[in-house]
Protein backbone atom coordinates (compact mmCIF):
# COMPACT_ATOMS: atom_id res chain seq x y z
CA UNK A 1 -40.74 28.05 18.85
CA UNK A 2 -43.21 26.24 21.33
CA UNK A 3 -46.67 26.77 21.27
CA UNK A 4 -46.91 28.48 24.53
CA UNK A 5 -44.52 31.24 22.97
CA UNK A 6 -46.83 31.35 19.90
CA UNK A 7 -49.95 32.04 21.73
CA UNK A 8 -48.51 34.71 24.06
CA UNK A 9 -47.64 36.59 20.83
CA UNK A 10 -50.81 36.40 18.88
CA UNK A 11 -52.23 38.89 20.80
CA UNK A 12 -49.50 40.90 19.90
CA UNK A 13 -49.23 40.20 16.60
CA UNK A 14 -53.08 41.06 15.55
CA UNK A 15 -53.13 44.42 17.87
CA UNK A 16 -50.39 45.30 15.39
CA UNK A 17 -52.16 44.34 12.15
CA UNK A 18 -55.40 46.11 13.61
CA UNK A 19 -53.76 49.16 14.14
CA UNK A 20 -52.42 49.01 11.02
CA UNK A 21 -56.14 48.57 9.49
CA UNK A 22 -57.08 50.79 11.73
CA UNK A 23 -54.65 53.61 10.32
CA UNK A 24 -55.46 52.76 7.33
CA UNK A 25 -59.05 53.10 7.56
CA UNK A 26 -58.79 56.33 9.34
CA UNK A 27 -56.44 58.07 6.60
CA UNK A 28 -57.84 61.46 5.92
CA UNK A 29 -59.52 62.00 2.80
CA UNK A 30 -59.79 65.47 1.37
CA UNK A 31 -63.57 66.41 2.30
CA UNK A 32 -62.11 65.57 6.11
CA UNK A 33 -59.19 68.43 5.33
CA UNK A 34 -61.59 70.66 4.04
CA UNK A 35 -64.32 70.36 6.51
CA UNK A 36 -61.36 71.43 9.35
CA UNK A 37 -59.69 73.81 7.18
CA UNK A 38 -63.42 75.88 7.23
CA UNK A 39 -63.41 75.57 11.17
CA UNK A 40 -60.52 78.54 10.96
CA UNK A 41 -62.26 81.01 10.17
CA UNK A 42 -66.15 82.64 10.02
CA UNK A 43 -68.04 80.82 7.47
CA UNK A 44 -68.69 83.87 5.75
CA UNK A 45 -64.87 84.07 4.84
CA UNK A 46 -64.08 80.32 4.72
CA UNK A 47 -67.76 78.93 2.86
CA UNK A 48 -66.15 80.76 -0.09
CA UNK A 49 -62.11 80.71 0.39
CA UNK A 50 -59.68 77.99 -1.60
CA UNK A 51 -58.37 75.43 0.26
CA UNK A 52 -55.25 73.94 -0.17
CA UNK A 53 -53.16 71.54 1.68
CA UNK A 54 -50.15 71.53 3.78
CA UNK A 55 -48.29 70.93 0.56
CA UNK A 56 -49.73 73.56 -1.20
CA UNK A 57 -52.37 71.15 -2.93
CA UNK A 58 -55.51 72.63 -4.42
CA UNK A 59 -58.38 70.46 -2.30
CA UNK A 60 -61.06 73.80 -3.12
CA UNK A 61 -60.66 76.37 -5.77
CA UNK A 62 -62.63 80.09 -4.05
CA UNK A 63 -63.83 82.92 -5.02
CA UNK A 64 -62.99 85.41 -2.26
CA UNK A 65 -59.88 85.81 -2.33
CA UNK A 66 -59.11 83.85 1.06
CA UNK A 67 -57.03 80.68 1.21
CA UNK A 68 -57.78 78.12 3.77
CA UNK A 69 -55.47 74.89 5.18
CA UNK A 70 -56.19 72.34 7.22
CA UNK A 71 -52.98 72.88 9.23
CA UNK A 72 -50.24 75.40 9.44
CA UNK A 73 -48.30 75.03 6.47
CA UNK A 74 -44.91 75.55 8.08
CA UNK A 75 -45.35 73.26 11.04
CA UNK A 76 -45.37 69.07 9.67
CA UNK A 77 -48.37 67.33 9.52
CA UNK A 78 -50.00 70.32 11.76
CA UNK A 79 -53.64 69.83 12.40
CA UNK A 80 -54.71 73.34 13.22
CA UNK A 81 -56.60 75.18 10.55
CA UNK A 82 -56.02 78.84 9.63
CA UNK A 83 -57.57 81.13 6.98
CA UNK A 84 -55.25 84.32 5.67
CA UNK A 85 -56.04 87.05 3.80
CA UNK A 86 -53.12 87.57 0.41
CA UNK A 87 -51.18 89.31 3.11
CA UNK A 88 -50.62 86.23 5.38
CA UNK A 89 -50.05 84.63 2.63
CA UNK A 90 -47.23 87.17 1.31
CA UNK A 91 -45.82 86.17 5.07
CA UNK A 92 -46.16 82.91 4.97
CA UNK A 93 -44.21 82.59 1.87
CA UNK A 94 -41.16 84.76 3.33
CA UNK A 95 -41.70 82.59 6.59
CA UNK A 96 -40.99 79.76 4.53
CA UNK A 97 -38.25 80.86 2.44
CA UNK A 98 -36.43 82.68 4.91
CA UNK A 99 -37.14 85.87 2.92
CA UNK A 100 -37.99 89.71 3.68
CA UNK A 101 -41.60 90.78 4.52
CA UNK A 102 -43.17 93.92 4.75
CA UNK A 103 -46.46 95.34 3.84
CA UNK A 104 -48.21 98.46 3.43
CA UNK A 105 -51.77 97.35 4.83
CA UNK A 106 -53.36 95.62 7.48
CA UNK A 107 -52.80 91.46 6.78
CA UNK A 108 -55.31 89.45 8.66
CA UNK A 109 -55.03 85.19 9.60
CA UNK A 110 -57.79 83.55 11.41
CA UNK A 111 -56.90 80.08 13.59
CA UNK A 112 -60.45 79.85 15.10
CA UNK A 113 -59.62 76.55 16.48
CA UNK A 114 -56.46 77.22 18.24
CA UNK A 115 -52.38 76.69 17.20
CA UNK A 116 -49.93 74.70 18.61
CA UNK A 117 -47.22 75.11 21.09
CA UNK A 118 -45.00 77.77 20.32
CA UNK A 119 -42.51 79.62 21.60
CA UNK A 120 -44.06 83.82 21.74
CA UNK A 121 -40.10 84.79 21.44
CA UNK A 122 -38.49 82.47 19.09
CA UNK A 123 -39.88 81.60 15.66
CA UNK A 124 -37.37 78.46 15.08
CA UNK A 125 -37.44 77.34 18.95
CA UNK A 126 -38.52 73.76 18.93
CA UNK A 127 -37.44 72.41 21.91
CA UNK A 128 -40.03 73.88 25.41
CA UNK A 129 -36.69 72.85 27.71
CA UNK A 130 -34.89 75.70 26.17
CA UNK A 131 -36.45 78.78 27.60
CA UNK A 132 -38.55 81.76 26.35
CA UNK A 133 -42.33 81.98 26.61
CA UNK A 134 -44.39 78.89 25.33
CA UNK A 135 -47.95 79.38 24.77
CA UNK A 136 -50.61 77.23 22.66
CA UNK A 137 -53.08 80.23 22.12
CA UNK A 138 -56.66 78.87 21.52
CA UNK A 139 -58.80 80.75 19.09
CA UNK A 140 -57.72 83.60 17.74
CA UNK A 141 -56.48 86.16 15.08
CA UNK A 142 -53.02 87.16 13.87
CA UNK A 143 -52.34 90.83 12.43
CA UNK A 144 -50.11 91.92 10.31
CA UNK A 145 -49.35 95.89 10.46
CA UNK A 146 -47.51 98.05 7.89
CA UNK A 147 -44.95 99.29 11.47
CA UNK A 148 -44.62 98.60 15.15
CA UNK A 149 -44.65 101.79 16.05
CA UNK A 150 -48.84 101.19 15.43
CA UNK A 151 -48.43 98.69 17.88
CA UNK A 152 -45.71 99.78 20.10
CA UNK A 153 -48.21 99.55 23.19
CA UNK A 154 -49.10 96.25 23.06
CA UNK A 155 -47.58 93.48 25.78
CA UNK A 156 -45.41 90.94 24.29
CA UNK A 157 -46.64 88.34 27.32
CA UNK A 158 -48.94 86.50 26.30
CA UNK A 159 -50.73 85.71 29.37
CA UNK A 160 -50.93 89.64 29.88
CA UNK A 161 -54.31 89.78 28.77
CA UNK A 162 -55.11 91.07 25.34
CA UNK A 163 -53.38 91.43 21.97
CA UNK A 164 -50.20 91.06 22.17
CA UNK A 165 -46.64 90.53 19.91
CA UNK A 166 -45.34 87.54 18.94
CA UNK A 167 -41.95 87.08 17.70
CA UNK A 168 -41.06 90.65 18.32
CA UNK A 169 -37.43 90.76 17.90
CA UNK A 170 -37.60 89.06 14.63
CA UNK A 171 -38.83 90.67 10.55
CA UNK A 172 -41.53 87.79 11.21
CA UNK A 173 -43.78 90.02 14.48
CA UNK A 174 -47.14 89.93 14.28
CA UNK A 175 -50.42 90.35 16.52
CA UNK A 176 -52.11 87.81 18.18
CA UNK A 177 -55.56 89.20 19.29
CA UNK A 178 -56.88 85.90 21.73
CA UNK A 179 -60.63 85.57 20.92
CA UNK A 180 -61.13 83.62 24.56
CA UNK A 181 -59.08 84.06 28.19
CA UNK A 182 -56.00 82.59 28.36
CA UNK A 183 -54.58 80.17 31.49
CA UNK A 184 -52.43 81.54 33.59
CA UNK A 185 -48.66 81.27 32.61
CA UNK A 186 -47.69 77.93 32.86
């Protein structure tokens, strides 16, 4: 190689290795998961809740009976933080496994820093070009109810202002009560 070729790929070369330092430096240590994981919630419910990690990982042990996660659990490498009562976490495990859910009492989740883009209709949607209603709800909380008919009222748009149903059509519907306004459709 000449040198002229060399020097036009240094720079190159050591944005790459900084990066890589950079990533490296920057990897998240488990007081960082924690301190988000406690943003999900009141501190009142997440000063004294376990939190684990997306893998299930014990970074806290609690006393209240609350578990706390620095992401959504189902969704990879997720960076929003919820906190669920034992009856989100009854659903998440049958969201997981593909299993039944039902309960006889009120479940409560809290994602006081907001979720990601999903699709309101479609649970296993992944892909925004293929229709239904995509929404990525800021803060908010997600209830669980024992039937729909307690609910039967309640908008299934999103952007109707409100509570409203997500993934209605499916055993997986729940509430999602918006804690601020939501933008226009988009």
């Amino acid at each position: 190689m000449s040198g002229t070729r060399h020097a036009a790929m240094a720079p190159t070369l050591l944005g790459a290795i900084l990066s890589l330092g950079t990533s490296v430096a920057h990897a998240e240590t488990s007081t960082d998961k924690i301190a988000r994981a406690m943003t999900a919630a009141p501190t009142n419910i997440s000063d004294e809740a376990t939190v684990q990690d997306l893998d299930g990982t014990v970074l806290r042990e609690g006393t209240n009976g609350w578990v706390c996660f620095p992401g959504v659990p189902l969704i990879p490498n997720d960076t929003h933080p919820m906190c669920n009562d034992a009856v989100w976490m009854e659903w998440m495990k049958a969201m997981s496994s593909g299993g039944e859910f039902s309960t006889d009492v009120i479940g409560t989740s809290y994602m006081l820093a907001g979720d990601a883009m999903v699709n309101n209709d479609d649970p296993m949607a992944t892909d925004q070009n293929d229709g239904g209603m995509w929404i990525e709800e800021g803060p908010h909380l997600m209830l669980l109810f024992p039937n729909k008919d307690m609910v039967a009222n309640l908008p299934r748009d999103p952007y109707a202002g409100g509570p409203y149903i997500m993934w209605g059509d499916t055993p997986l519907w729940h509430v999602m009560a918006p804690i601020e306004a939501q933008d226009a459709a988009q």
